[in-house]
Protein backbone atom coordinates (compact mmCIF):
# COMPACT_ATOMS: atom_id res chain seq x y z
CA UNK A 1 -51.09 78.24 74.05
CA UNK A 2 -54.36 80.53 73.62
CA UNK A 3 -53.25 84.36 73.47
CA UNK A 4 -54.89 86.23 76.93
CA UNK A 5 -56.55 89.72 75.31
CA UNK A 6 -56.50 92.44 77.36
CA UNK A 7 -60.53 92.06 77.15
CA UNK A 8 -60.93 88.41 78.69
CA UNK A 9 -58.72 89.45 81.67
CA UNK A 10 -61.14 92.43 81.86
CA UNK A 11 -64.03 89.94 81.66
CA UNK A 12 -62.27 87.88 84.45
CA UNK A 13 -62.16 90.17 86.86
CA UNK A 14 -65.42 91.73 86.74
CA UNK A 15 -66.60 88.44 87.59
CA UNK A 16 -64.25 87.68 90.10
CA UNK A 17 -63.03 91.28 91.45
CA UNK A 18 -59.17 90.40 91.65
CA UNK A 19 -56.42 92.17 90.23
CA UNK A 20 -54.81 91.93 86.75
CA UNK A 21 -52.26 89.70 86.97
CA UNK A 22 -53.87 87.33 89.10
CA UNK A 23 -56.58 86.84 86.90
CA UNK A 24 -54.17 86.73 83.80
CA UNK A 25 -52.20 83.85 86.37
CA UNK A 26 -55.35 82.21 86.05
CA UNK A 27 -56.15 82.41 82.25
CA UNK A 28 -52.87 81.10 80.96
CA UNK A 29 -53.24 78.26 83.17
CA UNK A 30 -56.60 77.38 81.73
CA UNK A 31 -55.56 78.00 78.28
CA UNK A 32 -58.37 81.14 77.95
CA UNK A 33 -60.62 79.42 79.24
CA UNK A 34 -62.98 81.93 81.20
CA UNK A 35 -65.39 79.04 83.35
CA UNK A 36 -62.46 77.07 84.06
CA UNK A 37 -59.89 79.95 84.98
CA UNK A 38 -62.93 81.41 87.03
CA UNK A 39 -63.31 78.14 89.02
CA UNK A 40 -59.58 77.69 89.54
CA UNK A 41 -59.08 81.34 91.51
CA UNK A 42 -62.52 80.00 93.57
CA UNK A 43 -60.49 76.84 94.21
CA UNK A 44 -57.95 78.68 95.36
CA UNK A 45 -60.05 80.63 97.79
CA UNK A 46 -59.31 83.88 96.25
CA UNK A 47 -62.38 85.10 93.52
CA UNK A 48 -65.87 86.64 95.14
CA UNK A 49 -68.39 84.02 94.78
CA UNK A 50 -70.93 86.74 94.61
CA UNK A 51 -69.86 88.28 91.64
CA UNK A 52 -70.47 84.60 89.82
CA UNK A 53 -71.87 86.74 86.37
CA UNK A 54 -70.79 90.26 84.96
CA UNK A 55 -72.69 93.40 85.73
CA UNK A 56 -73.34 96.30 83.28
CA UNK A 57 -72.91 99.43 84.93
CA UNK A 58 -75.89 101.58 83.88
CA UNK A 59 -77.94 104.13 84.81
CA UNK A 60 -81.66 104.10 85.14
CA UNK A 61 -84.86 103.25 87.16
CA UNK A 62 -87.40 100.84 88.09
CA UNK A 63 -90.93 100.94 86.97
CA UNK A 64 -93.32 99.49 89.58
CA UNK A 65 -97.78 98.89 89.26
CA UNK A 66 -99.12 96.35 91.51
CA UNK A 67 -103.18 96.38 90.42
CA UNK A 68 -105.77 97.28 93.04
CA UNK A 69 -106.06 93.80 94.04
CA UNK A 70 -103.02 93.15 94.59
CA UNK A 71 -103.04 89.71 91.95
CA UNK A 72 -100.90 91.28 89.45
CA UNK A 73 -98.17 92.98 89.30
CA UNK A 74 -94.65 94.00 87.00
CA UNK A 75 -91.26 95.33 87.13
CA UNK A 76 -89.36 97.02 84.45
CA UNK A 77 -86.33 98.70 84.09
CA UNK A 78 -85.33 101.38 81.81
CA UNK A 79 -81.99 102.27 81.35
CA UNK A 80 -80.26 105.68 80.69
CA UNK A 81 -77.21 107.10 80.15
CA UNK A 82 -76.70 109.38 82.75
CA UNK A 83 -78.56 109.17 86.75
CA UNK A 84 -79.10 112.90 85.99
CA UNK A 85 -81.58 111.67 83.08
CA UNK A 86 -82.88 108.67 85.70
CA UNK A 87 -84.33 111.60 87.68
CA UNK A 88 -85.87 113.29 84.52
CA UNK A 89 -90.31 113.09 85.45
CA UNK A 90 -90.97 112.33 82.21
CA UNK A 91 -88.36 109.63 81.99
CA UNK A 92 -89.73 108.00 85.47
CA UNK A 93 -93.38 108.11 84.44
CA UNK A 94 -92.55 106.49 81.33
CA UNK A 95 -91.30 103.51 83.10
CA UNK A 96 -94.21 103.73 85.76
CA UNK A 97 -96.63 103.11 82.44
CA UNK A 98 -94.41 100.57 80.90
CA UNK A 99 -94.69 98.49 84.08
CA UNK A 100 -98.55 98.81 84.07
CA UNK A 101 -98.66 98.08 80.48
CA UNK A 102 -96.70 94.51 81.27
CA UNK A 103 -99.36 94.01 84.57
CA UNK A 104 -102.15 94.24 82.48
CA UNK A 105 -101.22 93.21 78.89
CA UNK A 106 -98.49 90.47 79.54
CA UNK A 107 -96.28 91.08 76.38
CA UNK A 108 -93.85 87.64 76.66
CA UNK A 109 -90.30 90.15 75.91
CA UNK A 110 -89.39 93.84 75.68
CA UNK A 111 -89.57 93.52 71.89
CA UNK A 112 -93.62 92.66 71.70
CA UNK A 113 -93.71 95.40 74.91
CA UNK A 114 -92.31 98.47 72.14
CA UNK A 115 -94.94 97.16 69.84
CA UNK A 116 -97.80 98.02 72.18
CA UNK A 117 -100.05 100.77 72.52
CA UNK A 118 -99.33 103.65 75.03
CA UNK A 119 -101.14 106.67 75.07
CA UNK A 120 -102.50 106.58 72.43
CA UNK A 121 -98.86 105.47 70.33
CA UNK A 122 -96.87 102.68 70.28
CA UNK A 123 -94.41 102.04 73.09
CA UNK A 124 -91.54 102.15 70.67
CA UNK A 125 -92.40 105.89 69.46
CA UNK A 126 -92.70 107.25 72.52
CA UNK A 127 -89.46 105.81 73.61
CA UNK A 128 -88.15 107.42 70.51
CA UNK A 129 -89.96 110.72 71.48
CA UNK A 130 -88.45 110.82 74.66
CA UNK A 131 -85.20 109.80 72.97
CA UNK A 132 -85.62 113.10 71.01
CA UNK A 133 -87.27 115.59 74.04
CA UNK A 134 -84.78 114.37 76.26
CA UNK A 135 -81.02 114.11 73.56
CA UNK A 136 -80.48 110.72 75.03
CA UNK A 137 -80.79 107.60 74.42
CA UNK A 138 -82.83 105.31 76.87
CA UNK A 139 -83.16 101.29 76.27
CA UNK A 140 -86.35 98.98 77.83
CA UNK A 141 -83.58 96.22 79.41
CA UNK A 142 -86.24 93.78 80.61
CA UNK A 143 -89.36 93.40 82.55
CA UNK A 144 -90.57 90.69 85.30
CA UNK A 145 -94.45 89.93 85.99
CA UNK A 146 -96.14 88.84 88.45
CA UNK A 147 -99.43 86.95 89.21
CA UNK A 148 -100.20 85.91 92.95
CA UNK A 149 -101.35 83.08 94.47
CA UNK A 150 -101.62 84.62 97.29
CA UNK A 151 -101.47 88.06 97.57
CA UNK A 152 -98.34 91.04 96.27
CA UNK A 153 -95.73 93.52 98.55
CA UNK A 154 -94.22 96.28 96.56
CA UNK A 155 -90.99 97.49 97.80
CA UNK A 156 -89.10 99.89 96.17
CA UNK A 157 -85.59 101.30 97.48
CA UNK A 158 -85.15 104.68 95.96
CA UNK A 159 -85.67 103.86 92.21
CA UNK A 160 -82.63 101.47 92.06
CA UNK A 161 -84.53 98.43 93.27
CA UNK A 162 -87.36 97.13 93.04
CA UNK A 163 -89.29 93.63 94.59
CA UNK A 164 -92.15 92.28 94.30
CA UNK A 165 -93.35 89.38 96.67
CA UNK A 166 -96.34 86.69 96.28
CA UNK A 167 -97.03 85.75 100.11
CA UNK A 168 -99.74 84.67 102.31
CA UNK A 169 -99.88 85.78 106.28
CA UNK A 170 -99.92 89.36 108.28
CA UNK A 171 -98.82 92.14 105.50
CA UNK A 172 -96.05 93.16 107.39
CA UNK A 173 -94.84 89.88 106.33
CA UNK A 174 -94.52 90.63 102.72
CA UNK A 175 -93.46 94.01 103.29
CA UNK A 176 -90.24 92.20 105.49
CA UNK A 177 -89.48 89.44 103.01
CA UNK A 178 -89.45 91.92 100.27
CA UNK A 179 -87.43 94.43 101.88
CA UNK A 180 -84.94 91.47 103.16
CA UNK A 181 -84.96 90.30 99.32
CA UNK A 182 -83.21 94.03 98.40
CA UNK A 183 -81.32 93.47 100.57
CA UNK A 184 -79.68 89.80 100.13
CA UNK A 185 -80.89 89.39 96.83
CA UNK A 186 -81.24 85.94 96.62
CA UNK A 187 -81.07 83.87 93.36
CA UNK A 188 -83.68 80.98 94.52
CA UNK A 189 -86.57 80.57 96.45
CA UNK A 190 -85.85 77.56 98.12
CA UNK A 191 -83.25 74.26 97.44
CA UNK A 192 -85.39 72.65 95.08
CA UNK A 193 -85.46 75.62 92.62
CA UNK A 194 -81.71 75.46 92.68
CA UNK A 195 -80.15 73.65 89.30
CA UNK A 196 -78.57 70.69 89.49
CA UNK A 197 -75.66 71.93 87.33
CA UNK A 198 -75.17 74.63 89.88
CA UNK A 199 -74.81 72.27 92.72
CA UNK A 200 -73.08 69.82 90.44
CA UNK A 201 -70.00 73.42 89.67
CA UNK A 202 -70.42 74.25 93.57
CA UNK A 203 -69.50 70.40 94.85
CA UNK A 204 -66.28 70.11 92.47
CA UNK A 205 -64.83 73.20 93.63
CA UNK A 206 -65.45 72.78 97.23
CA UNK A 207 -64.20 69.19 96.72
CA UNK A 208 -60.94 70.52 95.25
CA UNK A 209 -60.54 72.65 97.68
CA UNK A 210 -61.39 70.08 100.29
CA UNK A 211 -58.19 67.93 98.62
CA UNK A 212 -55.83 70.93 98.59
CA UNK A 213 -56.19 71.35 102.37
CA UNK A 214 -54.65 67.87 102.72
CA UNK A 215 -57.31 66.76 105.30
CA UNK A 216 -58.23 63.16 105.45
CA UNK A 217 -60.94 61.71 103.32
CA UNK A 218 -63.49 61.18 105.84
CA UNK A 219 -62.91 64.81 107.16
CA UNK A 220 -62.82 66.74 103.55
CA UNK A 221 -65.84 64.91 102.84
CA UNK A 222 -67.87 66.67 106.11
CA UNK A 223 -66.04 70.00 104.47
CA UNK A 224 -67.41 69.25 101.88
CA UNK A 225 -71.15 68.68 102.48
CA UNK A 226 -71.05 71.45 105.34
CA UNK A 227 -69.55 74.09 102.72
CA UNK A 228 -72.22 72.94 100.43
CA UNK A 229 -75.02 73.28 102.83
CA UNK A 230 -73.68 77.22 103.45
CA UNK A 231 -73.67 78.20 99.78
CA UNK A 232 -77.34 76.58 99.82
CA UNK A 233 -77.88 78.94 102.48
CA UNK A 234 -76.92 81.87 100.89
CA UNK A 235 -78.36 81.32 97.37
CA UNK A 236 -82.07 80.61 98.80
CA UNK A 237 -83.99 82.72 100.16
CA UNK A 238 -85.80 80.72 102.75
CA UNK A 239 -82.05 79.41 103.65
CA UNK A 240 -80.69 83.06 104.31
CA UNK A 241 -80.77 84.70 107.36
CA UNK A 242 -83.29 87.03 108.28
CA UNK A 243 -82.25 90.70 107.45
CA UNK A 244 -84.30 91.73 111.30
CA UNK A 245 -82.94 88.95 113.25
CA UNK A 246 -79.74 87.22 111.63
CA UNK A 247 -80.31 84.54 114.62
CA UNK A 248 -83.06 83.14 112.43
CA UNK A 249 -83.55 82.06 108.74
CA UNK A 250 -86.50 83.70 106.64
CA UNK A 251 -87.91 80.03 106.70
CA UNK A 252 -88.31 79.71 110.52
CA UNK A 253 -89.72 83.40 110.91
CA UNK A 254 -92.08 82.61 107.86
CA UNK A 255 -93.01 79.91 109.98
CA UNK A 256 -93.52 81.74 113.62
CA UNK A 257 -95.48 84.09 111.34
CA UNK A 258 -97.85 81.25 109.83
CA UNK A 259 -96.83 82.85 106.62
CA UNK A 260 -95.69 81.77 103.12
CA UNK A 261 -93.95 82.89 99.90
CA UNK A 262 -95.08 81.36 97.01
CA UNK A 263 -92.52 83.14 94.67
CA UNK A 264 -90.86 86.84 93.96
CA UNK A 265 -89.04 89.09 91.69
CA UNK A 266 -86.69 91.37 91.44
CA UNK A 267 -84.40 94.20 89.79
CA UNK A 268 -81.63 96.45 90.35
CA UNK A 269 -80.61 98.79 87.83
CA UNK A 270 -77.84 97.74 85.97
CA UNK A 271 -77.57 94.56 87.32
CA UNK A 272 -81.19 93.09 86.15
CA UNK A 273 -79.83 90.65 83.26
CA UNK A 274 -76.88 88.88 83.50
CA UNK A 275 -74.87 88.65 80.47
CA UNK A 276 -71.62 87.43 80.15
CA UNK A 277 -69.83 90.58 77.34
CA UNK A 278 -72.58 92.94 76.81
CA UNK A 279 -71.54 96.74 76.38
CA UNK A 280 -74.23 99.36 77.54
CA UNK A 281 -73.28 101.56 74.94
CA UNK A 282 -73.59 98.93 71.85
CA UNK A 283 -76.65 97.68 73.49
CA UNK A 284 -78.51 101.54 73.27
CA UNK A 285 -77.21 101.71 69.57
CA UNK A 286 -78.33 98.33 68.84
CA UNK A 287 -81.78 99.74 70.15
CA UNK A 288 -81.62 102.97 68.51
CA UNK A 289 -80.57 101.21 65.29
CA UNK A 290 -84.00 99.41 65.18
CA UNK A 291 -86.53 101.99 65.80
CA UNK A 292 -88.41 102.85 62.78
């Protein structure tokens, strides 16, 4: 039998949010398995389904530029150490330019972003130069951009989250949809953007826990597709309910509206990448260890 560390029963319960020993339960049942101890404690009706990937706690803000037009526009965040250094001017302009830098130059990661020009230096130095004005260390975590087919919303709540929102209609359409999205922060547009491996996971657990309820076949099966339907619901955002009126989804008041979203993006700090066992803290001196 696989030994349980301390740090995979850690691991377990940030994505899950239950308790030690539950969560250790779970483990040495699956052998250490993480995927398959996590899907046993959803089986059993018990783990958050919402906290499906680990978070990094971190501190930081969102860098928003939508261009004139309204065609283009990007999302970074940049991470700090402290919230106390997230409200630093310098520290929040620097992440306004970065995100106007990624509107208008379109660097393809935050790697060929540090090699651009900024000012007059590259991005990289003045990170470094902030680094050194500021005493600490800041880290470029990742970047989204946009270009509309129709035309963009900005919404930003505080600096903690940012959304940006391709849509045609009225504009107090996209300004609704992308508030809703900070809200409910949906994974998906829509059904058809939803993998088939994630509906394949979603289906074996509801059909296990269909079988432990010890209904008959033909009624675990309507559990089954109904439960289904719900988490399609909630992971789309033209399946969720409206954040104004939670008697209608976004699709139907989209619809009333004669208005469409042709895609979106979105950040909150600390949670915009989803890793699976990444520390903050190694991450900034993995960053500081490759400046130049």
């Amino acid at each position: 039998m696989a030994e349980i560390s301390a740090g995979l029963v850690k691991e377990l319960r940030e994505l899950t949010g239950l308790g030690f020993m539950e969560c250790k339960k779970a483990l040495t049942e699956t052998n250490g398995d993480l995927k398959k101890a996590e899907e046993l404690l959803r089986i059993r009706g018990s783990a958050k389904a919402s906290k499906a990937a680990s978070r990094i706690a971190a501190e930081g803000v969102i860098g928003a530029f939508v261009s004139t037009d309204g065609k283009v526009g990007a999302l970074v965040e940049l991470n700090s150490e402290t919230d106390f250094v997230a409200k630093n001017e310098d520290f929040v302009a620097f992440a306004k330019a970065l995100a106007e830098l990624v509107a208008t130059r379109n660097p393809k990661d935050p790697q060929e972003l540090s090699s651009l020009e900024l000012a007059g230096m590259k991005v990289e130095a003045k990170r470094q130069a902030l680094v050194q004005k500021i005493g600490e260390n800041m880290t470029i975590r990742g970047f989204k951009r946009l270009q509309a087919r129709g035309k963009l919303a900005l919404y930003l709540h505080g600096a903690k989250i940012g959304v940006l929102v391709d849509y045609e209609g009225p504009e107090e359409v996209g300004k609704d949809v992308a508030m809703h999205i900070a809200f409910a922060k949906p994974a998906y547009l829509n059904r058809t953007e939803v993998p088939q491996e994630a509906i394949g996971d979603e289906r074996r657990i509801q059909e296990a826990r269909a079988k432990e309820s010890g209904k008959p076949a033909e009624i675990a099966a309507k559990m089954v597709e109904g439960a289904l339907n719900k988490w399609m619901g909630e992971k789309t955002l033209l399946g969720q309910p409206f954040v104004k009126d939670d008697k209608q989804s976004v699709e139907k008041m989209l619809a009333a509206k004669k208005a469409k979203v042709n895609g979106y993006a979105f950040f909150v700090v600390g949670e915009g990448i989803e890793k699976k066992a990444t520390d903050f803290a190694a991450e900034v001196m993995a960053q500081a260890g490759k400046a130049h």
